[in-house]
N, C-alpha and C. Protein backbone atom coordinates (compact mmCIF):
# COMPACT_ATOMS: atom_id res chain seq x y z
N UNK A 1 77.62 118.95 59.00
CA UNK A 1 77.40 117.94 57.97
C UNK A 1 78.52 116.91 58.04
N UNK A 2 78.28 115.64 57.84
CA UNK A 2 78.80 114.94 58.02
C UNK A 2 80.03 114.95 56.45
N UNK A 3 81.41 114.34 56.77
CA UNK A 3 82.25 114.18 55.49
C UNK A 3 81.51 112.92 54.98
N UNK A 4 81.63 113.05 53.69
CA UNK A 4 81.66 111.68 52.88
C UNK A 4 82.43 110.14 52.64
N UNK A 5 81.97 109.21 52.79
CA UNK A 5 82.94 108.20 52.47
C UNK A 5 83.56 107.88 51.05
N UNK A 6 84.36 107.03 51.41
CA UNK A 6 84.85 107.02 50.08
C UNK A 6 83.25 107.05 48.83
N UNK A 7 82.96 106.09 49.07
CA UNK A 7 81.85 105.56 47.99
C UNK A 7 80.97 106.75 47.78
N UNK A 8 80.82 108.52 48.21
CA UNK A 8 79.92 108.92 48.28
C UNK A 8 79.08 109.16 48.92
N UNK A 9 78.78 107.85 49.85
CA UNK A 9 77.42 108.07 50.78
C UNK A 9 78.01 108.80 52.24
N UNK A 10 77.33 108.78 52.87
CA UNK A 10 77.35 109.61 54.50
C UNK A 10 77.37 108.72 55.65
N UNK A 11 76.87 107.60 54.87
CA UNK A 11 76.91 106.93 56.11
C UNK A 11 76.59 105.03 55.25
N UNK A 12 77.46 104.31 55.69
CA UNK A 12 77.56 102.98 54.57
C UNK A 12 76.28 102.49 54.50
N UNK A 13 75.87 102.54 53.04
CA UNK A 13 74.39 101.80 53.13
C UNK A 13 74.57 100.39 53.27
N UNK A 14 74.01 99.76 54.37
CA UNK A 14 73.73 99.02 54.89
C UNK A 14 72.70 97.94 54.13
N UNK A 15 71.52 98.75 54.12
CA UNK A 15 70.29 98.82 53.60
C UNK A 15 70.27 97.96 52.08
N UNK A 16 71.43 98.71 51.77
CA UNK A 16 71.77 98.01 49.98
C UNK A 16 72.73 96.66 49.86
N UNK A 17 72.97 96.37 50.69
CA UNK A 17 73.65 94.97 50.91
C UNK A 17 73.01 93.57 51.06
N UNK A 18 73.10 92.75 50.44
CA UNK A 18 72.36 91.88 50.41
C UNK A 18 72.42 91.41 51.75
N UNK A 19 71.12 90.49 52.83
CA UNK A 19 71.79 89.84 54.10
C UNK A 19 71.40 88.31 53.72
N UNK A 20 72.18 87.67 54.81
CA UNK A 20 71.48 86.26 54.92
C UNK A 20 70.68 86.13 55.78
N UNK A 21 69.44 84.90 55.61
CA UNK A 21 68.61 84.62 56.61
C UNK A 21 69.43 83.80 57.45
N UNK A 22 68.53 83.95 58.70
CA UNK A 22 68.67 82.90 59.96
C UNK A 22 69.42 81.36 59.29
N UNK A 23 68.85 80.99 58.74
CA UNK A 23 69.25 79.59 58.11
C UNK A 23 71.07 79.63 57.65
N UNK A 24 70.51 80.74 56.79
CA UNK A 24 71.54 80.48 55.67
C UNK A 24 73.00 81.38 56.62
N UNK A 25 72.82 82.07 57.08
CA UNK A 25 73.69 82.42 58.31
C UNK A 25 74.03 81.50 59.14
N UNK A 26 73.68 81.12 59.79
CA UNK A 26 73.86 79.69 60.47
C UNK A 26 74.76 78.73 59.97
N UNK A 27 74.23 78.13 58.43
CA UNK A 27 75.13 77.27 57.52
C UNK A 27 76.11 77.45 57.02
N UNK A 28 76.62 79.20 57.25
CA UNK A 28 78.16 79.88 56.41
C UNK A 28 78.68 79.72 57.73
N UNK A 29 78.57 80.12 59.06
CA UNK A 29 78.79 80.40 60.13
C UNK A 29 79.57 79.27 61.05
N UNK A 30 78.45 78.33 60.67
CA UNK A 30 78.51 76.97 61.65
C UNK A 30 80.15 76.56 61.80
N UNK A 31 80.31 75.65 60.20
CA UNK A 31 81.60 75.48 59.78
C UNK A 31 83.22 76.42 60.97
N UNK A 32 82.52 77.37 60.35
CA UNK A 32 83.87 77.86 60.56
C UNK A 32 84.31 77.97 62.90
N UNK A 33 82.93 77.99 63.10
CA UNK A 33 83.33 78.15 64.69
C UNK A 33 83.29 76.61 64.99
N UNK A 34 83.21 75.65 64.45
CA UNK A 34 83.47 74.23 64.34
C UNK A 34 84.84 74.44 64.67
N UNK A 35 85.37 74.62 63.29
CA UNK A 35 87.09 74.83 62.95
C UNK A 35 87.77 75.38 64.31
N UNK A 36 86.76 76.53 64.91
CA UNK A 36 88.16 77.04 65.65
C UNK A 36 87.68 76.41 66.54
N UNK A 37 86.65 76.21 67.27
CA UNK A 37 86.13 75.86 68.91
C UNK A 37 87.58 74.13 68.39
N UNK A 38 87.75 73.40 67.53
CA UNK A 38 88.50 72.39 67.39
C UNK A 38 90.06 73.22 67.59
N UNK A 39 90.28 74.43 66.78
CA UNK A 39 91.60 74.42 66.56
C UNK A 39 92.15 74.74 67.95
N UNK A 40 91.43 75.54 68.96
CA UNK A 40 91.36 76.17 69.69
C UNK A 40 91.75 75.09 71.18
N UNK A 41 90.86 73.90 70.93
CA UNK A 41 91.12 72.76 71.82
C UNK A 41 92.52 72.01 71.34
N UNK A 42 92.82 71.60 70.42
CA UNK A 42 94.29 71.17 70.06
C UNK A 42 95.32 71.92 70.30
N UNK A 43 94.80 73.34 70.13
CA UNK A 43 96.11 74.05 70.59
C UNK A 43 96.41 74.10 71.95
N UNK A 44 95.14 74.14 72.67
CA UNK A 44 95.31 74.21 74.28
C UNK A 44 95.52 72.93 74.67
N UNK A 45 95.88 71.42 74.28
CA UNK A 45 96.14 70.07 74.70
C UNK A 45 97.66 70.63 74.30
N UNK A 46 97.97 70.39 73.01
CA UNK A 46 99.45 71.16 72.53
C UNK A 46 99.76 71.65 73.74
N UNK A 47 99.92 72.69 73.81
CA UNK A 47 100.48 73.50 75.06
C UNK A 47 100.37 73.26 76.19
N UNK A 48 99.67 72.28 76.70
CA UNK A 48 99.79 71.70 78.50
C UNK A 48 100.56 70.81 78.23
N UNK A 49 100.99 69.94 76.84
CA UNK A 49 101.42 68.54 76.73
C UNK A 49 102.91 69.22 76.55
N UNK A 50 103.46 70.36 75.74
CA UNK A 50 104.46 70.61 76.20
C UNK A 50 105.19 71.09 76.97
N UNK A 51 104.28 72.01 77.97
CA UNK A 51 104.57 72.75 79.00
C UNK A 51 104.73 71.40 80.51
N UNK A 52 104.07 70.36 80.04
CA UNK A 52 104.45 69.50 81.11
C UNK A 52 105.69 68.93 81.08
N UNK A 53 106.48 68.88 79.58
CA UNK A 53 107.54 68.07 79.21
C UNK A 53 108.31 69.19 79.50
N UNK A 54 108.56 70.30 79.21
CA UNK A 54 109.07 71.38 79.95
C UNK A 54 109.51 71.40 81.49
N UNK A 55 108.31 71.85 82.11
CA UNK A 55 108.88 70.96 83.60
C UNK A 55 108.76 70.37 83.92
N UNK A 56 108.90 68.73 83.32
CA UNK A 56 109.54 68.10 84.28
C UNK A 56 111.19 68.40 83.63
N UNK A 57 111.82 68.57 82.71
CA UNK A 57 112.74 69.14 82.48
C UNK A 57 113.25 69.91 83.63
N UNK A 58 112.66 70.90 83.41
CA UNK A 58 113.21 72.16 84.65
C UNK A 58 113.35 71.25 86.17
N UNK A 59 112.90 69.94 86.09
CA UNK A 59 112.67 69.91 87.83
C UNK A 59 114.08 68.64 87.78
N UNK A 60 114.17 67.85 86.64
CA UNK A 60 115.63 67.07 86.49
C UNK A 60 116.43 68.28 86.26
N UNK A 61 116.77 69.49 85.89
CA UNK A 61 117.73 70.17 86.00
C UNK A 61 117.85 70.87 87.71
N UNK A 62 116.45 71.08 87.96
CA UNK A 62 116.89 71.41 89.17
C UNK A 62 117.36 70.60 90.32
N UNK A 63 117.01 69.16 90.54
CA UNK A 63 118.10 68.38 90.98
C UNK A 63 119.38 68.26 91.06
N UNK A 64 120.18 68.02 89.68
CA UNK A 64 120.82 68.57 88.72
C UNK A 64 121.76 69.34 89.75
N UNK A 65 121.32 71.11 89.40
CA UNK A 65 121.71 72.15 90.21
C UNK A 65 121.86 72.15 91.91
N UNK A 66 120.86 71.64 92.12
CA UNK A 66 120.97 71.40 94.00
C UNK A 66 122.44 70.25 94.48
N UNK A 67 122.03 69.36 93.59
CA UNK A 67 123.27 68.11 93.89
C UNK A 67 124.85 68.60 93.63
N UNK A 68 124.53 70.31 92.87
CA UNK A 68 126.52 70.22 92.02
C UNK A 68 126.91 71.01 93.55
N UNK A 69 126.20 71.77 94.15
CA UNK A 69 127.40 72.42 95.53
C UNK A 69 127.66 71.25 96.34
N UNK A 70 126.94 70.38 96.55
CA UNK A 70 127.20 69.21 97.53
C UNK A 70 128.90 68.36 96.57
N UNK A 71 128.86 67.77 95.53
CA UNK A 71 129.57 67.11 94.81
C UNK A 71 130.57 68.49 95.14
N UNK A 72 130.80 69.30 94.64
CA UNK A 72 131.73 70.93 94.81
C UNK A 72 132.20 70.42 96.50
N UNK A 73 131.70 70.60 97.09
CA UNK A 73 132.14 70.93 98.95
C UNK A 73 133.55 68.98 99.18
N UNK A 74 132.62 68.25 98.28
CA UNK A 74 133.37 66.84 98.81
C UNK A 74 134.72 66.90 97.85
N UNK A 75 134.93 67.95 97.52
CA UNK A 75 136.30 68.15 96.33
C UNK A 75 137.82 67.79 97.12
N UNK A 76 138.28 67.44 97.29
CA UNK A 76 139.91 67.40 97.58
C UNK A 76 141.00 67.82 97.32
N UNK A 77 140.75 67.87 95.82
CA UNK A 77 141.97 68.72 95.03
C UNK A 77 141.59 69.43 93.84
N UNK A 78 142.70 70.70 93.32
CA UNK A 78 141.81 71.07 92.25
C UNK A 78 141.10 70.20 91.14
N UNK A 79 142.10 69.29 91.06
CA UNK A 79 141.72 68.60 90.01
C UNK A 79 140.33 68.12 89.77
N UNK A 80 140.18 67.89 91.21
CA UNK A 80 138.65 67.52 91.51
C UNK A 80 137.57 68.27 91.26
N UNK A 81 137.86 69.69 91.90
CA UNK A 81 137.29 70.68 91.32
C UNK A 81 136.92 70.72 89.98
N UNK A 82 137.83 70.32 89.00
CA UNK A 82 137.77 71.06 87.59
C UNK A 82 137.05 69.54 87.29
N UNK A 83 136.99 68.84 87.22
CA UNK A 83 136.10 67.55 87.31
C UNK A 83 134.41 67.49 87.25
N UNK A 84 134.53 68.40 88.82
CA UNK A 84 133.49 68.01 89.13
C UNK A 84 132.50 69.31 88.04
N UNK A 85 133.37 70.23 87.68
CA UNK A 85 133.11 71.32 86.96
C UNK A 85 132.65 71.04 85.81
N UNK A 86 133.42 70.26 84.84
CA UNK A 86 133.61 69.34 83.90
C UNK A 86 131.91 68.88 83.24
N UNK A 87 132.34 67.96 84.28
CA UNK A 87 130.69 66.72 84.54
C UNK A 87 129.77 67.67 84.29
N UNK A 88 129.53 68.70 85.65
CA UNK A 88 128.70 69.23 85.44
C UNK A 88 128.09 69.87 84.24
N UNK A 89 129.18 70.71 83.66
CA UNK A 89 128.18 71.14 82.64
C UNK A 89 128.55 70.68 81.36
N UNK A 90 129.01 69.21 81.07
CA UNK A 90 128.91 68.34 80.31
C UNK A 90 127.52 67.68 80.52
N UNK A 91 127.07 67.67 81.62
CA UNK A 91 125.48 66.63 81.77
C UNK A 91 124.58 68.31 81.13
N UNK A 92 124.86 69.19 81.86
CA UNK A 92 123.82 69.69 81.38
C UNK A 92 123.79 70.34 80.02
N UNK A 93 124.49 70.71 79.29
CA UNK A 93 124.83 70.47 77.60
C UNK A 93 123.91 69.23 77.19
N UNK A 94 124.29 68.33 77.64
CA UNK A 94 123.93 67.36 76.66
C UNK A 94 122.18 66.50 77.16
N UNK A 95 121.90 68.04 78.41
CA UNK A 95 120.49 67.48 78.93
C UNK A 95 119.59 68.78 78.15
N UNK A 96 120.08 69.87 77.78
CA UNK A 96 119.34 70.57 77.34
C UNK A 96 119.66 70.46 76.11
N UNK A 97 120.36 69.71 75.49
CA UNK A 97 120.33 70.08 74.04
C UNK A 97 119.10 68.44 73.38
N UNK A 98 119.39 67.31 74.47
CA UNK A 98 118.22 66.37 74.40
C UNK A 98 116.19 67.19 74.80
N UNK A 99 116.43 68.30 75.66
CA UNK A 99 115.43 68.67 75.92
C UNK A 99 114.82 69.55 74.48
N UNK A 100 116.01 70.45 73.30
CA UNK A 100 115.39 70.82 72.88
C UNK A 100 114.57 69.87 71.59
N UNK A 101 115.62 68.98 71.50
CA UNK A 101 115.44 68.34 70.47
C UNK A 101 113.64 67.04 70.98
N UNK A 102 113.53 67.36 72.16
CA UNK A 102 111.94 66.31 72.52
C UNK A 102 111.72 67.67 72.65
N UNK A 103 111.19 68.79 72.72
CA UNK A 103 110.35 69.83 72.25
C UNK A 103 110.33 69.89 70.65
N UNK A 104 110.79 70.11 70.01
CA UNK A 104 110.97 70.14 68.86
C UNK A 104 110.04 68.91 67.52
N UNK A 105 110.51 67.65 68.45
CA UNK A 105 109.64 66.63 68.18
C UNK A 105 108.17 66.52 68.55
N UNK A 106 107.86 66.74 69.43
CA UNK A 106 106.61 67.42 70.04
C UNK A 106 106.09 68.47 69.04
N UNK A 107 106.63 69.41 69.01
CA UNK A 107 105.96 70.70 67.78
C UNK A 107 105.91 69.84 66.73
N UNK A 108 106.67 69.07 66.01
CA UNK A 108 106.35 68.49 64.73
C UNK A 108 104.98 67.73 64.65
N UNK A 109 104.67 66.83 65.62
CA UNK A 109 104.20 66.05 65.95
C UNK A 109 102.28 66.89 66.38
N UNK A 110 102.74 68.29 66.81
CA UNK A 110 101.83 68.74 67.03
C UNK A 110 100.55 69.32 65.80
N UNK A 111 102.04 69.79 65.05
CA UNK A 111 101.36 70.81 63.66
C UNK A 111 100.75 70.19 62.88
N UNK A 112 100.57 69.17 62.35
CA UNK A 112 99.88 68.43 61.63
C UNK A 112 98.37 67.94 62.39
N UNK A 113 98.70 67.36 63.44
CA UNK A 113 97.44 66.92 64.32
C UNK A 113 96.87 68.61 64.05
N UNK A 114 97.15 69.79 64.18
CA UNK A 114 96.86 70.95 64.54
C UNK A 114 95.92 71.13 63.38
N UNK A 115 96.59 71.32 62.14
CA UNK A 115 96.23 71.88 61.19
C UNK A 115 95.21 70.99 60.47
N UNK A 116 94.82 69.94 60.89
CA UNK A 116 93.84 68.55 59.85
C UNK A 116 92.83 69.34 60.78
N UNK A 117 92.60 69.71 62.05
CA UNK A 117 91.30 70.16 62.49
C UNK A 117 90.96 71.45 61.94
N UNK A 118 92.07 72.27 61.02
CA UNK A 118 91.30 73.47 60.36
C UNK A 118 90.67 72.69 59.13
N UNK A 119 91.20 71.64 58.35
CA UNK A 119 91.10 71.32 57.00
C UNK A 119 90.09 70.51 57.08
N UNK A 120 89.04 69.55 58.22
CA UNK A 120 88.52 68.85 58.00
C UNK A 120 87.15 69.97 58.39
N UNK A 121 87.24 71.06 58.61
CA UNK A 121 86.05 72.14 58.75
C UNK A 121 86.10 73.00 57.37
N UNK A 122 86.68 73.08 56.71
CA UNK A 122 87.04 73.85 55.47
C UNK A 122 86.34 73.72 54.47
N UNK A 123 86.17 72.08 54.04
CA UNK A 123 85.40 71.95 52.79
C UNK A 123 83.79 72.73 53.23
N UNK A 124 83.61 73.41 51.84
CA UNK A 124 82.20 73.81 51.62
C UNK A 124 80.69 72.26 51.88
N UNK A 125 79.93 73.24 52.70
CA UNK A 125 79.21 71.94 52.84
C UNK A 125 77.41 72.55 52.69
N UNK A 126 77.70 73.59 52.77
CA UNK A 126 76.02 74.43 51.91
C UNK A 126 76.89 75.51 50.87
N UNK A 127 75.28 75.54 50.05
CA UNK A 127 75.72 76.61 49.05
C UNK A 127 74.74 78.25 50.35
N UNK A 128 75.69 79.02 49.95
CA UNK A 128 75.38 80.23 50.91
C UNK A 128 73.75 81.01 50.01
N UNK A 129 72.94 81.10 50.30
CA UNK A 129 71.58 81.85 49.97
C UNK A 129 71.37 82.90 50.85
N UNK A 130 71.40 84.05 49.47
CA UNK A 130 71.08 85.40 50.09
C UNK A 130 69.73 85.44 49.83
N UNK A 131 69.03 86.60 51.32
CA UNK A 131 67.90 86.72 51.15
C UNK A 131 67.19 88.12 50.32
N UNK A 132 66.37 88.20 49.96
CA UNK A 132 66.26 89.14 48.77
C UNK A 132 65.52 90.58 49.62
């Protein structure tokens, strides 16, 4: 024998639940895969649009990185050394801390565009009819 559910029954009546018709299913339904098939596309533009600003980032740092042993080898004196040391990760400090701050602007820039495509699917636009 089967255990009981909470409610008593054996198995969830189904049967006793009101359903919607074809129609009226459709009209609760519609809305909302509107919303995401939209939220779903903004988020995936979002994310190629920052993942491109990303690397090209990564590809000016990797320049960047390839060019510091060459500048390193043409050194003369320490001083030069500590120079060329210097520069270096003075540019890149002040290239990644510009990189986070244009990501950052980007996300701001994103969330709003993001979130008007949940809110302009949101408002109620049928009244929901159950079928008897």
């Amino acid at each position: 024998m089967q255990k009981p559910l909470p409610n008593g029954f054996t198995e969830w009546p189904f049967s006793m639940m009101p359903s919607l018709s074809g129609n009226a299913f459709t009209a609760v339904t519609q809305p909302a895969f509107a919303a995401i098939a939209e939220l779903n596309g903004r988020v995936c533009e979002n994310v190629a649009q920052l993942g491109s600003e990303y690397l090209g980032f990564v590809s000016r740092r990797l320049q960047e990185d390839l060019a510091f042993p060459q500048s390193l080898a043409s050194c003369t004196s320490p001083l030069d050394v500590q120079k060329v040391y210097m520069d270096y990760w003075n540019k890149a400090l002040v290239q990644y801390q510009e990189e986070l701050q244009r990501l950052a602007q980007l996300s701001e820039i994103f969330a709003p565009k993001t979130l008007s495509a949940m809110g302009k699917h949101s408002k109620p636009t049928h009244k929901m009819q159950l079928a008897a």
